[in-house]
C-alpha atoms as a PDB file:
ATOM      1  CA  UNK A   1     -50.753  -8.195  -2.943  1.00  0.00           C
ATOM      2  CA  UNK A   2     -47.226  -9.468  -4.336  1.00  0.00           C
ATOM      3  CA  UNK A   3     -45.579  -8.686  -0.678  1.00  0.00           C
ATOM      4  CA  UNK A   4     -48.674 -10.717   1.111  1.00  0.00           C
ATOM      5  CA  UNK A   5     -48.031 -13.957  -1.541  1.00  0.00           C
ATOM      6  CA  UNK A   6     -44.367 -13.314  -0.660  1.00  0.00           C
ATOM      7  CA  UNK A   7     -44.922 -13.220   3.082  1.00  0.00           C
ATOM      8  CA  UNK A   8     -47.350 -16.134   3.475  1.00  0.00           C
ATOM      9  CA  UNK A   9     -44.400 -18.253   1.407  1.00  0.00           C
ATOM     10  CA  UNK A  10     -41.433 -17.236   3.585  1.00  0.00           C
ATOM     11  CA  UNK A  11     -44.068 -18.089   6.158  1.00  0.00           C
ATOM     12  CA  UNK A  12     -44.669 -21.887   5.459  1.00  0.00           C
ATOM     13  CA  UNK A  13     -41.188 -22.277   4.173  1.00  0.00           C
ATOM     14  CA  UNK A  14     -40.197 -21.243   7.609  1.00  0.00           C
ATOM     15  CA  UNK A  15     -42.494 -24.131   9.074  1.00  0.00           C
ATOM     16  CA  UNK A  16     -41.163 -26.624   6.882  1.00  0.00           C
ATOM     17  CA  UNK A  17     -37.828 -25.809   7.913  1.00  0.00           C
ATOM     18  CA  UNK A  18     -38.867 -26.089  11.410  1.00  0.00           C
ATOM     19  CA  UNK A  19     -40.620 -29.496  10.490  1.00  0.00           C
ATOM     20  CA  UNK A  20     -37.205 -30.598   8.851  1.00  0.00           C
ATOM     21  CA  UNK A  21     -35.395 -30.034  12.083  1.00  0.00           C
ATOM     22  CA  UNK A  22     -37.215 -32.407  14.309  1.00  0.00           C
ATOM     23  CA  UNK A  23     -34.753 -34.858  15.936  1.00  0.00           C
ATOM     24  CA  UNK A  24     -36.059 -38.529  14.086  1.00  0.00           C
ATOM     25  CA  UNK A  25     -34.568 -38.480  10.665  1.00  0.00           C
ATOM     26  CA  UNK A  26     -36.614 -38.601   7.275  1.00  0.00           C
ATOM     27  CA  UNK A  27     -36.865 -41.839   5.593  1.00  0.00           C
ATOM     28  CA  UNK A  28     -35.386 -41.536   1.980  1.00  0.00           C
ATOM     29  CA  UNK A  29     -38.969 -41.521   0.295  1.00  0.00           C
ATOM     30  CA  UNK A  30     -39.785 -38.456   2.417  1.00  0.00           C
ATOM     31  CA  UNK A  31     -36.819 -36.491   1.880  1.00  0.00           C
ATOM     32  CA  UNK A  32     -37.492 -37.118  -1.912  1.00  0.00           C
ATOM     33  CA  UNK A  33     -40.876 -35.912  -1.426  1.00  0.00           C
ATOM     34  CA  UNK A  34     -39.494 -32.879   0.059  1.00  0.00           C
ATOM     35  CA  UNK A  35     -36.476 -32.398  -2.400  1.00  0.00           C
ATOM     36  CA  UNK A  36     -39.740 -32.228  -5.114  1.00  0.00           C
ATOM     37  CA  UNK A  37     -41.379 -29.669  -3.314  1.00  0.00           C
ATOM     38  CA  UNK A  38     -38.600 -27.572  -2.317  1.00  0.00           C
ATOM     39  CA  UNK A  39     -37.518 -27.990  -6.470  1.00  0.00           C
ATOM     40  CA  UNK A  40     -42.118 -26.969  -7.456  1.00  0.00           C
ATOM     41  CA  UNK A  41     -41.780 -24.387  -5.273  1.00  0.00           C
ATOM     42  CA  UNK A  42     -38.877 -22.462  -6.868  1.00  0.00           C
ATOM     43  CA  UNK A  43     -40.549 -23.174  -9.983  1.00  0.00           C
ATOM     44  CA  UNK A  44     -43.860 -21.812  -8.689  1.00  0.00           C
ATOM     45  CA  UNK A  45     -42.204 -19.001  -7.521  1.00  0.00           C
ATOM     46  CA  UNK A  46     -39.476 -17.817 -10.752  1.00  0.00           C
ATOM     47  CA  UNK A  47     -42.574 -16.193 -12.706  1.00  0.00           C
ATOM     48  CA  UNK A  48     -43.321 -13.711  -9.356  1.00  0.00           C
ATOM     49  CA  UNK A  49     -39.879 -13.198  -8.744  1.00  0.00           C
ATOM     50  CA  UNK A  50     -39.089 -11.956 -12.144  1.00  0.00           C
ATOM     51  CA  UNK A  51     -42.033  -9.749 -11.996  1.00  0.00           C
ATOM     52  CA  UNK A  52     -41.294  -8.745  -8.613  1.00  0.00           C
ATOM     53  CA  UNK A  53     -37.730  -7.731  -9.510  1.00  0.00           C
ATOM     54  CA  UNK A  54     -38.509  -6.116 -12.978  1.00  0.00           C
ATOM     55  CA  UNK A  55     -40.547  -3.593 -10.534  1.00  0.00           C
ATOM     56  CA  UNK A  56     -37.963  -2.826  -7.815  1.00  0.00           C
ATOM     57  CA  UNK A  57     -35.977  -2.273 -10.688  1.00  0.00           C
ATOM     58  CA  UNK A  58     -37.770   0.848 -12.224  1.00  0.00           C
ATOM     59  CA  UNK A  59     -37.964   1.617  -8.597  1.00  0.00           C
ATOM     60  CA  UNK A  60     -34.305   1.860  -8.605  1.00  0.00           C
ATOM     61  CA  UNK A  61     -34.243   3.521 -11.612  1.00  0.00           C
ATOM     62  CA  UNK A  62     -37.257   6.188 -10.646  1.00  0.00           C
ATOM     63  CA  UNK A  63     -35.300   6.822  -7.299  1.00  0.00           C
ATOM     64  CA  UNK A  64     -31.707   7.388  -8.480  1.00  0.00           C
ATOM     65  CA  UNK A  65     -32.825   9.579 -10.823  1.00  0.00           C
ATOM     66  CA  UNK A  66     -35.041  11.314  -8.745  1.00  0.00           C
ATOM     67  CA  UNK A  67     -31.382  12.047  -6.501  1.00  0.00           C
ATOM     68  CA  UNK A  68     -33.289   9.855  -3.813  1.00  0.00           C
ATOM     69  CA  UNK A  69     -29.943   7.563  -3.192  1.00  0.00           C
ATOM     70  CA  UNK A  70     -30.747   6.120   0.245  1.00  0.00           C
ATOM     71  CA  UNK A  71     -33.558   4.959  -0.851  1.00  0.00           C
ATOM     72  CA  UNK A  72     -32.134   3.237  -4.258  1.00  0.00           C
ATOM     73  CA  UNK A  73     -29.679   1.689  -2.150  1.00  0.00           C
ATOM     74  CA  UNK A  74     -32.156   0.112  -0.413  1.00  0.00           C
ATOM     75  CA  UNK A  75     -33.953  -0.895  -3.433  1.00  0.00           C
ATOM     76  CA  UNK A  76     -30.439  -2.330  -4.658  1.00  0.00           C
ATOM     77  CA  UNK A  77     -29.571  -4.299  -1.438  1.00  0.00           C
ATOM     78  CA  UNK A  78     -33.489  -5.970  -2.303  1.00  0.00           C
ATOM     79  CA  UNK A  79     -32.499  -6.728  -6.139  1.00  0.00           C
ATOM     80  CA  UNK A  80     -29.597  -8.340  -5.090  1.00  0.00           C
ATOM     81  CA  UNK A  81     -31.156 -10.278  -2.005  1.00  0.00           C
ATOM     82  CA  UNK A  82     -33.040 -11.801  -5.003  1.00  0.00           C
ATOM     83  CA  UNK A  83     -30.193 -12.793  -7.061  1.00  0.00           C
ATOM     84  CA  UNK A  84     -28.462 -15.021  -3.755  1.00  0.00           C
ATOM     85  CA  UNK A  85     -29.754 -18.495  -4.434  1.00  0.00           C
ATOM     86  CA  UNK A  86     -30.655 -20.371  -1.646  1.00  0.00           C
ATOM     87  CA  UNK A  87     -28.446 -22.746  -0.475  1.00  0.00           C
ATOM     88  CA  UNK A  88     -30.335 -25.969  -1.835  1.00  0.00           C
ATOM     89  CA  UNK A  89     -30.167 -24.380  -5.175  1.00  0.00           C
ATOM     90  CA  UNK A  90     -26.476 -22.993  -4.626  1.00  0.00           C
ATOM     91  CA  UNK A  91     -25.498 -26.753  -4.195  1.00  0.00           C
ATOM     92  CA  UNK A  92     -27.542 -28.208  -7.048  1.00  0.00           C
ATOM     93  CA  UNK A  93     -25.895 -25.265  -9.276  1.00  0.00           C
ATOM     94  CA  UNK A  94     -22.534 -26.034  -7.867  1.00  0.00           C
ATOM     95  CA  UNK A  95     -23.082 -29.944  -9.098  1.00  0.00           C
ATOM     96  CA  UNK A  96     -24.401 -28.703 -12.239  1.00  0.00           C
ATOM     97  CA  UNK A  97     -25.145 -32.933 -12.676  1.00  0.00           C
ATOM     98  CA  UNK A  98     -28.343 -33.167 -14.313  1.00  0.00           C
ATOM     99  CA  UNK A  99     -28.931 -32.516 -18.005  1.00  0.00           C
ATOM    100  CA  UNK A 100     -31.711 -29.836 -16.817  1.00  0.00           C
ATOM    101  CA  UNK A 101     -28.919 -28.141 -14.757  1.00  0.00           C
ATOM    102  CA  UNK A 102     -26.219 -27.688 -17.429  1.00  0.00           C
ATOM    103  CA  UNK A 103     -29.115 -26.588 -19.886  1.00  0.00           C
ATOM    104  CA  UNK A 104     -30.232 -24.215 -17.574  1.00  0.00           C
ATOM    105  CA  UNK A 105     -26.440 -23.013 -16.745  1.00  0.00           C
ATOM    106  CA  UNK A 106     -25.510 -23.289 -20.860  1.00  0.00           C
ATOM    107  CA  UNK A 107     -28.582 -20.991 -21.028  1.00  0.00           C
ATOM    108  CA  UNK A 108     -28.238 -18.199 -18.559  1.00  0.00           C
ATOM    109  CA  UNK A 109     -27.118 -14.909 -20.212  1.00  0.00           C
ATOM    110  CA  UNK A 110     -27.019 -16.607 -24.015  1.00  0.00           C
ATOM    111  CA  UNK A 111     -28.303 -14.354 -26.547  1.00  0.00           C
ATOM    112  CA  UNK A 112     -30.027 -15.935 -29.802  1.00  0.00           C
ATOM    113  CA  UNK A 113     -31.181 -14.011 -33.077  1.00  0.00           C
ATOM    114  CA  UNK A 114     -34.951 -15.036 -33.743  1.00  0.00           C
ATOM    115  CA  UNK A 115     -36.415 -15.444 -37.456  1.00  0.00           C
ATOM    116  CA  UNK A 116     -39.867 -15.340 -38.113  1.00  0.00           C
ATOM    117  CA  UNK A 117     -41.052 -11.377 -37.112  1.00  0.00           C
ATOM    118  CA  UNK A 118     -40.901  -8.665 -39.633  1.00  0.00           C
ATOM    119  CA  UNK A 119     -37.998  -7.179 -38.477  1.00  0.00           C
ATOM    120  CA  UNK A 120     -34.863  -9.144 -36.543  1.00  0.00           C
ATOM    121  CA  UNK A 121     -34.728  -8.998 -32.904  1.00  0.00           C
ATOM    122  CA  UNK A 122     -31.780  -9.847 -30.735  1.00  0.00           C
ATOM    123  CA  UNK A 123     -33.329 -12.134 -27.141  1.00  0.00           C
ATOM    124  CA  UNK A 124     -31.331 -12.571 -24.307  1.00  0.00           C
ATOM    125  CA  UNK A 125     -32.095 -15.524 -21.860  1.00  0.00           C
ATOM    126  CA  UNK A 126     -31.078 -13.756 -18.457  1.00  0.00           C
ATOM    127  CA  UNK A 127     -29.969 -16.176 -15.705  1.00  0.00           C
ATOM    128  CA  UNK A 128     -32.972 -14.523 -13.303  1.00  0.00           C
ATOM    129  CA  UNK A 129     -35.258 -16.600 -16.194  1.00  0.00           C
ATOM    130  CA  UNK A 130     -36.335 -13.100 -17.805  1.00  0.00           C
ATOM    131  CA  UNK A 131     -35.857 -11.953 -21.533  1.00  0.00           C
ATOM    132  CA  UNK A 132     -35.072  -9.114 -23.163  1.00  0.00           C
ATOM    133  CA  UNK A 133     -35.156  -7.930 -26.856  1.00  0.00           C
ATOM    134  CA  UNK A 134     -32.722  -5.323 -29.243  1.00  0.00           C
ATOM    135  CA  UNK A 135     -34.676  -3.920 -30.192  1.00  0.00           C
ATOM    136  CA  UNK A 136     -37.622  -3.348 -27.746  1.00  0.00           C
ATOM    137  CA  UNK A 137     -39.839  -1.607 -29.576  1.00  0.00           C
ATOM    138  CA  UNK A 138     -42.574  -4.331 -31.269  1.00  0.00           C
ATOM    139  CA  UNK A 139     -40.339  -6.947 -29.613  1.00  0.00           C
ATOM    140  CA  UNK A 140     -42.497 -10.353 -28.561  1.00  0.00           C
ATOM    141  CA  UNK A 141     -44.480 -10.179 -25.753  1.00  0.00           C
ATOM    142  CA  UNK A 142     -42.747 -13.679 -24.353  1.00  0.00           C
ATOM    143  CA  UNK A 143     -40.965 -12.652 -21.135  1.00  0.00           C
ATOM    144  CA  UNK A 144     -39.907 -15.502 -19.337  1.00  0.00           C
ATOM    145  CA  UNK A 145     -38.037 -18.790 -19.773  1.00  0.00           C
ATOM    146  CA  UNK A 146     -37.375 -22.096 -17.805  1.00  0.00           C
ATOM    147  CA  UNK A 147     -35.961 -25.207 -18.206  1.00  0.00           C
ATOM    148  CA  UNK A 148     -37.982 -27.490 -16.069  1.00  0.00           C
ATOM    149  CA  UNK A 149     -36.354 -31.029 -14.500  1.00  0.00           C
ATOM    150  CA  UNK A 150     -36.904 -33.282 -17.335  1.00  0.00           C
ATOM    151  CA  UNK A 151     -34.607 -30.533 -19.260  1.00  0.00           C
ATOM    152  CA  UNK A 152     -37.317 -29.229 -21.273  1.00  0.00           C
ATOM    153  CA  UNK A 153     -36.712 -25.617 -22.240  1.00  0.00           C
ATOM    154  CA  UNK A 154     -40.034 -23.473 -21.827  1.00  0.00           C
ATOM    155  CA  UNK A 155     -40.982 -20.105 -22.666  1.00  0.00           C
ATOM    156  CA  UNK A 156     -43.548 -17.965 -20.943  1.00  0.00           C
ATOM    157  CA  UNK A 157     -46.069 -15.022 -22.168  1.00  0.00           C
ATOM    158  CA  UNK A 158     -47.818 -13.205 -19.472  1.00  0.00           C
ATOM    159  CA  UNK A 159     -51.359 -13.047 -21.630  1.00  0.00           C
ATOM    160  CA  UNK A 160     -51.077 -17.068 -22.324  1.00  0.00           C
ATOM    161  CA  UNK A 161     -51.544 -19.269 -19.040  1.00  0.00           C
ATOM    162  CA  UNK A 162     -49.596 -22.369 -19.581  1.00  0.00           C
ATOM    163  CA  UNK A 163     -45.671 -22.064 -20.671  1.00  0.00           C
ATOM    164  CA  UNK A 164     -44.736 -22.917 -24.040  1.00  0.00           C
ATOM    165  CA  UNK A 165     -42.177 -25.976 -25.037  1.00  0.00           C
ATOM    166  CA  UNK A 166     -39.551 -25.399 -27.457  1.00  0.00           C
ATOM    167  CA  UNK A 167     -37.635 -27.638 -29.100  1.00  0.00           C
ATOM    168  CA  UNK A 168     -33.857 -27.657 -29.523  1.00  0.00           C
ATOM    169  CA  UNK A 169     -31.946 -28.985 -32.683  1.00  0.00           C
ATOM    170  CA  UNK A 170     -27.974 -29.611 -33.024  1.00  0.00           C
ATOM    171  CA  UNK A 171     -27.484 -28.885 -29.071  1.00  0.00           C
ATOM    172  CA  UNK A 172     -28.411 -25.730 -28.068  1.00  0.00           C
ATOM    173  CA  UNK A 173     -27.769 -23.914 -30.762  1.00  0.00           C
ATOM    174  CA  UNK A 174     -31.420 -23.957 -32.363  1.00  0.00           C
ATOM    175  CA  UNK A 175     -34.771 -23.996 -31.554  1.00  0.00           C
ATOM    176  CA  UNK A 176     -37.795 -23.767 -32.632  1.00  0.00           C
ATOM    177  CA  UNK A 177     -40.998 -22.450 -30.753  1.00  0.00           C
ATOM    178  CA  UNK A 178     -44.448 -21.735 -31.819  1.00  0.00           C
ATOM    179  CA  UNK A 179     -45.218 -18.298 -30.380  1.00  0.00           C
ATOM    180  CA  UNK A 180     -48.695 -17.650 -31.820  1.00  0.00           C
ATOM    181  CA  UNK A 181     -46.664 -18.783 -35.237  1.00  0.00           C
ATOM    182  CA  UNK A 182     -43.570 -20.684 -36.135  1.00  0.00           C
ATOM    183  CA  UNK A 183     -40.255 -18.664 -34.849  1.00  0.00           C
ATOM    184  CA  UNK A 184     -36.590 -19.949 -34.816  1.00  0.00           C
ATOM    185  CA  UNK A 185     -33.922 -18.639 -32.896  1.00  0.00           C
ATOM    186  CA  UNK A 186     -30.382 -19.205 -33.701  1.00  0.00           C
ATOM    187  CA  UNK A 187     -27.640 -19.219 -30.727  1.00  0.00           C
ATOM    188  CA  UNK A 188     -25.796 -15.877 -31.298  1.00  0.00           C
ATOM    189  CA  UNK A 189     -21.400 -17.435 -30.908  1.00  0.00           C
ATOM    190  CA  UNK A 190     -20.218 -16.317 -27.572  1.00  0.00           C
END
C-alpha cells in the first residue's frame, strides 16, 4: 500500500515537472500557486516518509543482523535516498530566510527535557521530523513534529488525526503543549 501511495506521487510529480517545462513561461501568480503546492505536498508527504523510513530501518536492522549485508546495503542506499532533499527544498534550506525555516533548522536534532509525566523523559526533535524518547519505555506516544509556513511548531500522535500546536516562550527554549494534558518541555543547552 505505502509503495503504491509512493508510486502514484512520484507519478504526478513527474507530470508536473513535465507541465513546468513547457516552452511559454508561468505568470508570477502561477508559479506561486505552484511554489504552494510543491511546499503542501512535502508537508502531505513528511508523516509517510517518517513512517516509511522508521520501517526500512528495522529492515536494516533485521537484515544486518541476520548477516544478510547485500541486502542491508540496499536498505541503507534507500534510507539515505530519503534523507537527500530535493533541490527546491535544498535551496529554501540553503536561504534559511523565513522565520519557519530557521525554526525548523534551530529545531532539527535539539533535544528538550519534558515535565508533566510521572517519570522524566529526554525528546529529541530529529531533522527527518521524527521523535524519540530516553527513556522509551512508557515514553509519549507523540511521534512526529513540524513547523508549518506561518512558523507554527506542531506535534503529531499517530492515534489523534489533526497535529497539535505548541506554543513557544523566551525563543525556543520553552514550550508548552497539551498532549492529552498540560506538558512543558525545556530546551536541553547544546
Amino acid at each position: 500500500m505505502l509503495r503504491n501511495i509512493i508510486a502514484i506521487l512520484v507519478l504526478v510529480s513527474g507530470a508536473v515537472q513535465l507541465m513546468a517545462q513547457s516552452e511559454i513561461p508561468l505568470p508570477n501568480d502561477a508559479q506561486t500557486l505552484r511554489s504552494a503546492c510543491h511546499q503542501a505536498r512535502e508537508r502531505a508527504l513528511q508523516p509517510l516518509t517518517v513512517k516509511y523510513k522508521a520501517e526500512l530501518e528495522k529492515l536494516l536492522a533485521a537484515h544486518t543482523k541476520g548477516g544478510r549485508l547485500d541486502e542491508a546495503l540496499a536498505i541503507r542506499k534507500e534510507i539515505e535516498l530519503l534523507e537527500i532533499p530535493s533541490s527546491s527544498n535544498a535551496t529554501q534550506q540553503s536561504k534559511a530566510t523565513s522565520k519557519a525555516e530557521r525554526l525548523r533548522a534551530e529545531l532539527s536534532g535539539s533535544r528538550w527535557d519534558l515535565a508533566g509525566y510521572q517519570k522524566r523523559f529526554i525528546m529529541t526533535l530529529h531533522p527527518d521530523g521524527s521523535i524519540t524518547y530516553e527513556p522509551s519505555e512508557g515514553a509519549p506516544r507523540t511521534n512526529a513534529w513540524f513547523v508549518d509556513e506561518s512558523g507554527s511548531f506542531f506535534t503529531r500522535d499517530p492515534i489523534v488525526p489533526e497535529p497539535r500546536k505548541s506554543a513557544f516562550e523566551r525563543g525556543d527554549t520553552k514550550f508548552d503543549m497539551n498532549w492529552g494534558a498540560p506538558r512543558t518541555a525545556t530546551r536541553i543547552k547544546k
